[in-house]
N, C-alpha and C. Protein backbone atom coordinates (compact mmCIF):
# COMPACT_ATOMS: atom_id res chain seq x y z
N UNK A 1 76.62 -61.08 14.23
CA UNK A 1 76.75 -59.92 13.37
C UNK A 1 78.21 -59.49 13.35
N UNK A 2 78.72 -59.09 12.21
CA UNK A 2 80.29 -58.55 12.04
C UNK A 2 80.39 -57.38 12.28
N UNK A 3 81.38 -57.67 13.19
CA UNK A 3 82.03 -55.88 13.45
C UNK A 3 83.01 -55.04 12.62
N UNK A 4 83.15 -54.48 12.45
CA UNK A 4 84.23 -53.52 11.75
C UNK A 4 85.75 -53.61 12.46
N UNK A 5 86.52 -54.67 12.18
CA UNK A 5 87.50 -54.54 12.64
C UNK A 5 87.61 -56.01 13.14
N UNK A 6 87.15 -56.38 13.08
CA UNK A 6 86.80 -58.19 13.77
C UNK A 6 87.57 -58.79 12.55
N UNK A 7 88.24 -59.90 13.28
CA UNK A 7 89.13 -60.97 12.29
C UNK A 7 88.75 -61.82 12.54
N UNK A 8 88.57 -63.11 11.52
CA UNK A 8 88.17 -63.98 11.59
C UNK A 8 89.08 -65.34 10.65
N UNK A 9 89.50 -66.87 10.94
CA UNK A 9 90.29 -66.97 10.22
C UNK A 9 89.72 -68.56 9.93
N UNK A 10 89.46 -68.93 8.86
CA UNK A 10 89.76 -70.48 8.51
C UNK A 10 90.95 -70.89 8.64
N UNK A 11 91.46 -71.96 9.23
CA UNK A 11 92.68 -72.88 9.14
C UNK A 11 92.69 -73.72 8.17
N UNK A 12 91.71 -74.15 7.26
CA UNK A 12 91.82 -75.16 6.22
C UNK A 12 92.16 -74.70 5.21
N UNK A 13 91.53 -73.33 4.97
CA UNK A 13 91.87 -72.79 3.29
C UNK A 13 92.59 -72.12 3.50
N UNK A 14 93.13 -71.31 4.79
CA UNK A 14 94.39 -70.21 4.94
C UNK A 14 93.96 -68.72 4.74
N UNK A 15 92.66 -68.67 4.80
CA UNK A 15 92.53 -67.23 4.74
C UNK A 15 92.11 -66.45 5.84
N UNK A 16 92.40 -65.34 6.50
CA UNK A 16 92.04 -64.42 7.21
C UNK A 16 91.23 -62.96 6.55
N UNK A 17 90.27 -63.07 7.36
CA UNK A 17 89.34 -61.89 7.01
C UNK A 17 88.93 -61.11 7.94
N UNK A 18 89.52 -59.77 7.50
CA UNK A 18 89.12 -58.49 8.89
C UNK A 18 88.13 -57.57 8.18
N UNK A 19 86.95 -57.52 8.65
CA UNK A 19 85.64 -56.75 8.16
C UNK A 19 86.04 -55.53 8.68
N UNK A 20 85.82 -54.78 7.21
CA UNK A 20 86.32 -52.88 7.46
C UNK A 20 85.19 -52.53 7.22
N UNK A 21 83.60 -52.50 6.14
CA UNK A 21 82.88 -52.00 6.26
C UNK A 21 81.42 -53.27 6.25
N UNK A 22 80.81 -52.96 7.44
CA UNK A 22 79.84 -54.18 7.55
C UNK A 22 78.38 -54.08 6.57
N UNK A 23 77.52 -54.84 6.54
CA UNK A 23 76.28 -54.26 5.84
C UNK A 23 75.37 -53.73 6.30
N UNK A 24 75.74 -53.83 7.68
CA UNK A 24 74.70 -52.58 8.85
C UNK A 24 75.16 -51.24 8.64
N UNK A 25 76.82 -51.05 8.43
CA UNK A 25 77.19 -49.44 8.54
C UNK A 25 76.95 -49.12 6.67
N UNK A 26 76.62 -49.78 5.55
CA UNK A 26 76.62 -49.19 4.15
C UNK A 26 74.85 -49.18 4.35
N UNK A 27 74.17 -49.59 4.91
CA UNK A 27 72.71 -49.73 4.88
C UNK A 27 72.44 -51.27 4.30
N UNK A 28 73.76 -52.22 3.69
CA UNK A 28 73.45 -53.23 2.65
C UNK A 28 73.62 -52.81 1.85
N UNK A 29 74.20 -51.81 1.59
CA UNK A 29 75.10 -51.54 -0.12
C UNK A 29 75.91 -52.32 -0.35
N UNK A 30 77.34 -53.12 0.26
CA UNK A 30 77.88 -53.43 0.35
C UNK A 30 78.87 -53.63 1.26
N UNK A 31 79.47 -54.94 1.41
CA UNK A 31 80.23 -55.62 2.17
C UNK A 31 81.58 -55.55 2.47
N UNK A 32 82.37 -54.96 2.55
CA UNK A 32 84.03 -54.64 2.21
C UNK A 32 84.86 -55.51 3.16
N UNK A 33 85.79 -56.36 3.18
CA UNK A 33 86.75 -56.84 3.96
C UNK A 33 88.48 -57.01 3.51
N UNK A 34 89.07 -56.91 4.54
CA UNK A 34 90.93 -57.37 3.90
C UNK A 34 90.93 -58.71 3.98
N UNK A 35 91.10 -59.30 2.87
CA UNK A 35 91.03 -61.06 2.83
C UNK A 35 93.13 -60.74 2.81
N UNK A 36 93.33 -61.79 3.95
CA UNK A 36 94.96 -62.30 3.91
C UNK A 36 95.13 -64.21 3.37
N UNK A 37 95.83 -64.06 2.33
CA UNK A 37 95.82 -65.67 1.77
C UNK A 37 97.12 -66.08 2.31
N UNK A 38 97.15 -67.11 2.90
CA UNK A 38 98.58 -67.69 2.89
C UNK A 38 99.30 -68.60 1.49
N UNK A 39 100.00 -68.72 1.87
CA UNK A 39 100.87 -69.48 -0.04
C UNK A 39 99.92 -70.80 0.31
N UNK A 40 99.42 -70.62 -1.16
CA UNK A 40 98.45 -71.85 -1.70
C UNK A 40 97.33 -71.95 -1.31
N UNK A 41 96.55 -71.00 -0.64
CA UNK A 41 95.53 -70.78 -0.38
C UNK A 41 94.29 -70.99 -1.58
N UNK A 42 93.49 -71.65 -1.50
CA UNK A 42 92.65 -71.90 -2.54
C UNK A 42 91.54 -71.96 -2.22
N UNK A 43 89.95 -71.37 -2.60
CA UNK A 43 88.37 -71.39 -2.53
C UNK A 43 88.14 -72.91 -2.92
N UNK A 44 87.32 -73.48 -1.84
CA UNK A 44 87.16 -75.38 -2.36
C UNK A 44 86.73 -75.48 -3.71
N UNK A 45 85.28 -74.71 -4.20
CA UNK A 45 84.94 -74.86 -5.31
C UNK A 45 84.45 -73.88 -5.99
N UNK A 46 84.30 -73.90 -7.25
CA UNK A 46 83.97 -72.52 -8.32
C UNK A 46 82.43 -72.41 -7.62
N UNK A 47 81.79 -71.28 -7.69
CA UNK A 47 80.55 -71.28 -6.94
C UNK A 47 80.18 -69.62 -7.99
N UNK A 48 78.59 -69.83 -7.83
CA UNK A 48 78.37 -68.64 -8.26
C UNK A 48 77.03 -67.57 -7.76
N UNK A 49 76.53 -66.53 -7.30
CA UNK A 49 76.11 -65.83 -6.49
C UNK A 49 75.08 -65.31 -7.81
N UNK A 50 74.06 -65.42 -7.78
CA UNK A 50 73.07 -65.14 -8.59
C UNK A 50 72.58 -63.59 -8.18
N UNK A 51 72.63 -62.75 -6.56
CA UNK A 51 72.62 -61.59 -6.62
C UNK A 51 73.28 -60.58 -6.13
N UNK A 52 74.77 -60.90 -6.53
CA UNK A 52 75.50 -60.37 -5.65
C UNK A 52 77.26 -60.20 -6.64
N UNK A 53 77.62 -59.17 -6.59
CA UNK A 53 79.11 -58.82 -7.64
C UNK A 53 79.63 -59.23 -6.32
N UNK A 54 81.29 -59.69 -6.95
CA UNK A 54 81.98 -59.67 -6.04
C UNK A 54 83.32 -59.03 -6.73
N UNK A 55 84.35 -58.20 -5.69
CA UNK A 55 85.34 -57.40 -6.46
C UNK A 55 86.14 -57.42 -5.78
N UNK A 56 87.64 -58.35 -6.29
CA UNK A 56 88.80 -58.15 -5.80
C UNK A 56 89.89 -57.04 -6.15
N UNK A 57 90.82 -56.53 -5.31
CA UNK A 57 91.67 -55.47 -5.24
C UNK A 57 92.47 -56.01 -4.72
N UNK A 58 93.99 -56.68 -5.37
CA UNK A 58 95.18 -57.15 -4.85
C UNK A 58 95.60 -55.81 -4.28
N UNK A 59 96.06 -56.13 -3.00
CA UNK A 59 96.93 -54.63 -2.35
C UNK A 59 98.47 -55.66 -2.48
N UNK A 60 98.82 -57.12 -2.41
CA UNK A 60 100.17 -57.64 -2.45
C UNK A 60 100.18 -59.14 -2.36
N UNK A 61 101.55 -59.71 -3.50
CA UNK A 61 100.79 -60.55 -3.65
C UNK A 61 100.80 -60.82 -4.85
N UNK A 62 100.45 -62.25 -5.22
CA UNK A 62 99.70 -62.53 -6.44
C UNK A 62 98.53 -63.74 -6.50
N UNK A 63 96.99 -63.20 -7.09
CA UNK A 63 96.02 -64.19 -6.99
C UNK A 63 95.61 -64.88 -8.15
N UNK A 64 95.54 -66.30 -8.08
CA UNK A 64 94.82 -66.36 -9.86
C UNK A 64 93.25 -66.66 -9.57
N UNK A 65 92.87 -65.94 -10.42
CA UNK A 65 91.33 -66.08 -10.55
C UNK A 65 90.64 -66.63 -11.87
N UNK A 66 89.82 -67.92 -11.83
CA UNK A 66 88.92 -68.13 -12.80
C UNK A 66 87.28 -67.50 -12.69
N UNK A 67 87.14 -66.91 -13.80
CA UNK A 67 85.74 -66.00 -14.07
C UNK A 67 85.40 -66.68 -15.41
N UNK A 68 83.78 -67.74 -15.16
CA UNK A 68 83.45 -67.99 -16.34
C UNK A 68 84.79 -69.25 -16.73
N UNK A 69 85.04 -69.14 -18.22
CA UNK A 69 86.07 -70.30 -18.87
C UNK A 69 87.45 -69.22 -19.28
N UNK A 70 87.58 -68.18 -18.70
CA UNK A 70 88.72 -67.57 -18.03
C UNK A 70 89.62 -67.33 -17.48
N UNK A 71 91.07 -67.36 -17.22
CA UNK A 71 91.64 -67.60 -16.29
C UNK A 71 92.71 -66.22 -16.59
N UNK A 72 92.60 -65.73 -14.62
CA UNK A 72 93.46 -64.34 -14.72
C UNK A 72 94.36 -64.36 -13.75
N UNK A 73 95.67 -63.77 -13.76
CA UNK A 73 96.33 -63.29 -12.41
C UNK A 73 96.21 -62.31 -12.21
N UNK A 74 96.49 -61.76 -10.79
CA UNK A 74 95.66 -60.55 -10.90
C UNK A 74 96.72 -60.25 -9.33
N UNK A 75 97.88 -59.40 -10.17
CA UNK A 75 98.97 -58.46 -9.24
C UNK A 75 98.13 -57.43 -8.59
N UNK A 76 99.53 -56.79 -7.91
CA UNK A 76 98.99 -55.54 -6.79
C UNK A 76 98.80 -54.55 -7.54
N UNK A 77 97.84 -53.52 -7.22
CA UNK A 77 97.21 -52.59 -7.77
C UNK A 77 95.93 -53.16 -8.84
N UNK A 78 95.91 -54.27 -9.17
CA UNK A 78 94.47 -54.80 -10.56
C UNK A 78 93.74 -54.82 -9.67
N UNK A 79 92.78 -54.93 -10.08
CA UNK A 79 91.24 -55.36 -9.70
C UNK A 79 90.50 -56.21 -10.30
N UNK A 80 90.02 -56.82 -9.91
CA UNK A 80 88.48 -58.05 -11.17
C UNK A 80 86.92 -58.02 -10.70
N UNK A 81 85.85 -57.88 -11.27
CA UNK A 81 84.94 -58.12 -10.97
C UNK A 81 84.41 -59.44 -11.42
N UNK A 82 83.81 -59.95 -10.53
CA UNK A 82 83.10 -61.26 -10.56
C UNK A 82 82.10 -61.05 -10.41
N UNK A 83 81.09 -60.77 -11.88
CA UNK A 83 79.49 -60.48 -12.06
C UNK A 83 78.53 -62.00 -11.38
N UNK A 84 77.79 -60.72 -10.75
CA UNK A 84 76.35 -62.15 -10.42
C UNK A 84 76.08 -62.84 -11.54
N UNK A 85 75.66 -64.25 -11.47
CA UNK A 85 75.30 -65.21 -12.19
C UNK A 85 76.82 -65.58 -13.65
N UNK A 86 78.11 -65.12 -13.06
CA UNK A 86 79.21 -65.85 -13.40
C UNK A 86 79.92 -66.97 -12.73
N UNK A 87 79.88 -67.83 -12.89
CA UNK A 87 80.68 -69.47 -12.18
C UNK A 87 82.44 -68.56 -11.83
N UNK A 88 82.87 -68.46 -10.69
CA UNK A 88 83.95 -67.94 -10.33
C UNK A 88 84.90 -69.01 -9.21
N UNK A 89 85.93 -68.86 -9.16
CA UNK A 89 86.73 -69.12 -8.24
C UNK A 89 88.11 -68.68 -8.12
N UNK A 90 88.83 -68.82 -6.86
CA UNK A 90 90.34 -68.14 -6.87
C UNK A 90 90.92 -68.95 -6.27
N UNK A 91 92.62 -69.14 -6.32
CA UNK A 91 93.75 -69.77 -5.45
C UNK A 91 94.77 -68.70 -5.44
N UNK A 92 95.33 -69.00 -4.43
CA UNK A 92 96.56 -67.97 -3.63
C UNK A 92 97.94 -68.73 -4.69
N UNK A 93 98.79 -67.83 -5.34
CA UNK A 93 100.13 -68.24 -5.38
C UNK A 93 100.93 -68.79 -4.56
N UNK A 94 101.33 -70.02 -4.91
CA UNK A 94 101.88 -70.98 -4.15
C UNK A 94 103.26 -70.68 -3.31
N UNK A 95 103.78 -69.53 -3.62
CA UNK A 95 104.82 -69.22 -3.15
C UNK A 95 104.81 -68.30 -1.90
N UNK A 96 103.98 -66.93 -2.14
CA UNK A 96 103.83 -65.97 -1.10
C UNK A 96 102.48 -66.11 -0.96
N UNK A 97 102.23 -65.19 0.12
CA UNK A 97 100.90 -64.53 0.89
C UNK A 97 100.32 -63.39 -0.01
N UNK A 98 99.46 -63.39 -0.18
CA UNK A 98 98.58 -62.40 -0.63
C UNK A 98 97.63 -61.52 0.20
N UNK A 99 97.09 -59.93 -0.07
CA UNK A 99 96.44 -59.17 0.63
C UNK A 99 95.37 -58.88 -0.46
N UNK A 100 94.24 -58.79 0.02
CA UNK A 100 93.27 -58.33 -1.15
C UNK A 100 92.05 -57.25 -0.54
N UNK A 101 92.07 -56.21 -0.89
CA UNK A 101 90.41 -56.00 -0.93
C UNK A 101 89.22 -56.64 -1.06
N UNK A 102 88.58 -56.83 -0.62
CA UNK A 102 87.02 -58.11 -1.30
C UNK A 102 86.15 -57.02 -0.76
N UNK A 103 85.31 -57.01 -2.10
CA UNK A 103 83.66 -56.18 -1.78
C UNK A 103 82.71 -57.15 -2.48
N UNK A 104 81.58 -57.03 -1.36
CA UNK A 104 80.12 -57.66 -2.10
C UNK A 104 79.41 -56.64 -2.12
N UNK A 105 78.71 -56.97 -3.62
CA UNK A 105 77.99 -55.72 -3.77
C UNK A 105 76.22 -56.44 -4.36
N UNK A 106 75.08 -56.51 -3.58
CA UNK A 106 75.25 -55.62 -2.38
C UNK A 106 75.83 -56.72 -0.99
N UNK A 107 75.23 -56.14 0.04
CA UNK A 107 75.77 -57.04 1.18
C UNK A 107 75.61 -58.14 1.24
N UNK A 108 73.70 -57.79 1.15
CA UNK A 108 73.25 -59.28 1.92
C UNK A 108 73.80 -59.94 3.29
N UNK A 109 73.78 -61.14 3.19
CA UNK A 109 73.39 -61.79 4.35
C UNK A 109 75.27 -62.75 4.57
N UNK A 110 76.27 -61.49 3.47
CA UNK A 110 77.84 -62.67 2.72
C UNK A 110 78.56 -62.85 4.48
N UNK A 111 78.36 -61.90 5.31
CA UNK A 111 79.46 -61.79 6.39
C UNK A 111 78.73 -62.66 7.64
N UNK A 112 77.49 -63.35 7.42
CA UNK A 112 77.12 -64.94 8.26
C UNK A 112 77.60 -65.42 7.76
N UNK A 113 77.92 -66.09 6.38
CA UNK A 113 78.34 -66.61 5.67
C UNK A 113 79.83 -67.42 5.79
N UNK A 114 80.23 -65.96 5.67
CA UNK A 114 82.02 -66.43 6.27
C UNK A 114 81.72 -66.76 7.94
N UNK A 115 81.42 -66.49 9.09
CA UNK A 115 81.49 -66.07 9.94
C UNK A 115 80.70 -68.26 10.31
N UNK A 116 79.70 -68.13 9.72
CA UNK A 116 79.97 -69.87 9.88
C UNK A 116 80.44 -70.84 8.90
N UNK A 117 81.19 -70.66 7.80
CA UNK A 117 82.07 -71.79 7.17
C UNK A 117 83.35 -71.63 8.11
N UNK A 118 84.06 -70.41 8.17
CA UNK A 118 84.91 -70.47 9.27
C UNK A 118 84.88 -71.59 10.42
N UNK A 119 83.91 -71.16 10.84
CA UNK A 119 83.66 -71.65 12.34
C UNK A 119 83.68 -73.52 12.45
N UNK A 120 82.70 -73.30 11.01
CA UNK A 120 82.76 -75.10 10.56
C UNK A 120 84.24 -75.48 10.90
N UNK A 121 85.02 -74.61 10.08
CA UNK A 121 86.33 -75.49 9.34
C UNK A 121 87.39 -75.05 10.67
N UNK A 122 86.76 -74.64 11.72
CA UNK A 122 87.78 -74.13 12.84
C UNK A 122 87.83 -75.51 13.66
N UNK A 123 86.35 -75.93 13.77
CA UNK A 123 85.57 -76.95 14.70
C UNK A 123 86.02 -78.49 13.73
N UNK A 124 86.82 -78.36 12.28
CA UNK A 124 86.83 -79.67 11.84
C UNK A 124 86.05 -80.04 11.61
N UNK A 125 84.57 -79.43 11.34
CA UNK A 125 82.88 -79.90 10.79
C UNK A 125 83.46 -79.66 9.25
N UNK A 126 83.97 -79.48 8.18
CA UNK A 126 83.97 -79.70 6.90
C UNK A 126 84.79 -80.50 6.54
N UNK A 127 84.29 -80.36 4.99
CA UNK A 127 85.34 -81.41 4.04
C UNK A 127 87.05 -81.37 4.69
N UNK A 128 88.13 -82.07 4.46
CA UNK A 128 89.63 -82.17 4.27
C UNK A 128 90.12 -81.03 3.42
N UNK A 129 89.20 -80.45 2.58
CA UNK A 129 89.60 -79.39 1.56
C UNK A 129 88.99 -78.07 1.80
N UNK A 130 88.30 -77.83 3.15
CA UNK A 130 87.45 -76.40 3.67
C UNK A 130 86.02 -76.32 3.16
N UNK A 131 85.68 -77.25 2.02
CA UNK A 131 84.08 -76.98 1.42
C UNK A 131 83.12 -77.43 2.61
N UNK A 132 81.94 -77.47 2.54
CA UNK A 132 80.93 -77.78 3.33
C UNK A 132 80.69 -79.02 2.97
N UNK A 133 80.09 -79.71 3.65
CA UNK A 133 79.55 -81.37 3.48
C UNK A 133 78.57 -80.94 2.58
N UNK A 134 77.77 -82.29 2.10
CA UNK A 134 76.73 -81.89 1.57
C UNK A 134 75.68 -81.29 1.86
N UNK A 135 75.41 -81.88 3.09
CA UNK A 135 74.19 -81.44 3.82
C UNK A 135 74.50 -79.20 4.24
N UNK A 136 75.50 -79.21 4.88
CA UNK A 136 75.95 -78.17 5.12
C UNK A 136 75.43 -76.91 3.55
N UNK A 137 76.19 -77.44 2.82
CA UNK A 137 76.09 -77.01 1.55
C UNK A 137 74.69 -76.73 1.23
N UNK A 138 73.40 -77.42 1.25
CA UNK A 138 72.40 -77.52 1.12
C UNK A 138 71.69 -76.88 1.86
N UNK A 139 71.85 -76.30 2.99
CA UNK A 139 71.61 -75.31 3.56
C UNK A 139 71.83 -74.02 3.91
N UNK A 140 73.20 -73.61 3.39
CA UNK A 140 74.05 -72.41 2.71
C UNK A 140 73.68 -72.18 1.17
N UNK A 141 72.99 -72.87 0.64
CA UNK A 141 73.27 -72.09 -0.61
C UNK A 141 71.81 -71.51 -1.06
N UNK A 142 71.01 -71.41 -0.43
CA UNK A 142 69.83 -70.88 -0.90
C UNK A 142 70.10 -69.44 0.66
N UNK A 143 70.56 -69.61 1.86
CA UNK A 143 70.46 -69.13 2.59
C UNK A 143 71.57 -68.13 1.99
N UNK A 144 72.28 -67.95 1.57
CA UNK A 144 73.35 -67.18 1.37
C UNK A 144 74.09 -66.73 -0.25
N UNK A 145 73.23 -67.43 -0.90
CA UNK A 145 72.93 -66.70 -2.46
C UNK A 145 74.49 -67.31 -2.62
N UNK A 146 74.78 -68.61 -2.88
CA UNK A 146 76.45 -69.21 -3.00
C UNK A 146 76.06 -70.44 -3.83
N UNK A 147 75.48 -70.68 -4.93
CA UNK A 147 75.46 -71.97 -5.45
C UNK A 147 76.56 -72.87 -6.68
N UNK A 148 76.07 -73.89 -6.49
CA UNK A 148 77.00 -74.76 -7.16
C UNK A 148 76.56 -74.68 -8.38
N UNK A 149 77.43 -73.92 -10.03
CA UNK A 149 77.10 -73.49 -11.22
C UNK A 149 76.64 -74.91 -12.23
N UNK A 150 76.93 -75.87 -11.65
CA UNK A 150 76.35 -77.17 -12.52
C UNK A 150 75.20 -77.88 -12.38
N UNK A 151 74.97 -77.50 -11.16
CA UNK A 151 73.49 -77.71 -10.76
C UNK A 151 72.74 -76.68 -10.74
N UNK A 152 71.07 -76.66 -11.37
CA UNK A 152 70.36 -76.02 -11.34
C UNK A 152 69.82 -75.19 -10.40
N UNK A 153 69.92 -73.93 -10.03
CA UNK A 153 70.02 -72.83 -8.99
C UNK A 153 68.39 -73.42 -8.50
N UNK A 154 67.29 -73.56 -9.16
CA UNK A 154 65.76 -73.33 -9.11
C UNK A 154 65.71 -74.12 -8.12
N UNK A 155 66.73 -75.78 -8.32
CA UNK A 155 66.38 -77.18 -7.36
C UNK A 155 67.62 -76.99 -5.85
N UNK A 156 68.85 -76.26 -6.21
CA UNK A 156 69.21 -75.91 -4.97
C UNK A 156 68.55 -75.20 -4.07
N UNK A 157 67.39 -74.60 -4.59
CA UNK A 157 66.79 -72.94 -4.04
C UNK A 157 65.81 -74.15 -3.05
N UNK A 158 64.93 -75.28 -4.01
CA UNK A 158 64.21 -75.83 -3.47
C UNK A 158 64.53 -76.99 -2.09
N UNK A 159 66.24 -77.22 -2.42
CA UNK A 159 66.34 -78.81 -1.32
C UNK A 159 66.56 -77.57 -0.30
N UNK A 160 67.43 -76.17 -0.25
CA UNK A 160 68.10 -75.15 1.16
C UNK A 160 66.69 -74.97 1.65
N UNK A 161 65.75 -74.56 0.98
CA UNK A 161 64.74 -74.60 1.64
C UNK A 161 63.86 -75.48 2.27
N UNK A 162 64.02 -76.82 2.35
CA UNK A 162 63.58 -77.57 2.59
C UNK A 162 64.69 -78.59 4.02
N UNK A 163 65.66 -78.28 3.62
CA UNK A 163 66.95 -78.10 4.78
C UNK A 163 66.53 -77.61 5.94
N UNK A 164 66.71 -75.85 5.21
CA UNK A 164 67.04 -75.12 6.44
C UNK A 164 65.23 -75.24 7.23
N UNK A 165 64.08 -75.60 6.42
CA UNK A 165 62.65 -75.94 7.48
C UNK A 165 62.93 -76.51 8.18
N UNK A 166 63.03 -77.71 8.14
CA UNK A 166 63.36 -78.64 8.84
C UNK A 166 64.78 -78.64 9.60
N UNK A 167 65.43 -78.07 9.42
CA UNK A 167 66.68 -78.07 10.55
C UNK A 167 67.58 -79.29 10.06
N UNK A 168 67.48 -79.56 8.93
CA UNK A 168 68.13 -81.04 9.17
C UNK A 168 69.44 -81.39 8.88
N UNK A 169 70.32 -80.23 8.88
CA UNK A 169 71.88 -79.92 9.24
C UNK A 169 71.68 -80.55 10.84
N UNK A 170 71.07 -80.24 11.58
CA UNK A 170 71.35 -80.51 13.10
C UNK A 170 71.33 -82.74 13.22
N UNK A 171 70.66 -82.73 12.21
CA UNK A 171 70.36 -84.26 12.13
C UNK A 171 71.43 -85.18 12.08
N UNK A 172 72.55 -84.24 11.27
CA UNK A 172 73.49 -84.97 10.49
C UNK A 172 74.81 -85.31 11.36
């Protein structure tokens, strides 16, 4: 469970995340953390959250974000929302570090989430590029409302569940 104030950091994608409001202290309203990007920091793949907004707030910095067939930068002081059931992704400007606000709205289950892809990509259990293996993947994405927008949400919903029964991440 995330604490309020707890940092946590991937080494593959370069981001650091310190949880300021958890989904135990909003009731599950929402998720709030300071995401820190280092230069060139980039999300492995566009992914999209069928019940869950997500909302960035550059505090410094510059981020580019694709929403949908979109593409935004998004300086200090903007904001963007990334509506449930929009295909989204972001990369860090290649030059500096970036600071952002990140809220999920609502909580859910987003701060396990980070708390084991991290851990994967700390331990060298993921891809060369920070994504999850397949198998990994297949068991995160029904568990954690994170799917891949080209494949059909109904048949991801069906293999995570059929994953995470069977345990068969531990197999692999």
């Amino acid at each position: 469970m995330a604490i309020p104030g707890q940092t946590i950091s991937n080494p593959i994608t370069g981001e650091t995340l310190t949880f300021l409001q958890t989904a135990q202290m909003t009731g599950g309203a929402f998720l709030e953390f300071l995401l820190v990007l280092k230069p060139g920091s980039i999300v492995p793949m566009k992914h999209v959250h069928t019940e869950q907004d997500e909302i960035f707030g550059v505090i410094s910095g510059m981020v580019n974000v694709e929403v949908g067939a979109k593409k935004f930068v998004i300086k200090p002081g903007e904001t963007i929302l990334m509506k449930k059931g929009i295909p989204h992704r972001w990369w860090n400007n290649p030059e500096t570090s970036s600071e952002l606000n990140v809220r999920f709205i609502p909580a859910k289950n987003t701060e396990e989430f980070f708390e084991e892809i991290f851990a994967l990509a700390s331990l060298g259990k993921t891809k060369n590029n920070g994504a999850p293996t397949f198998m990994q993947a297949a068991g995160m994405c029904g568990k954690y409302d994170i799917y891949h927008p080209w494949i059909p949400v109904f048949l991801q919903k069906t293999v995570s569940r059929f994953v995470n029964l069977f345990d068969i991440r531990k197999l692999t």
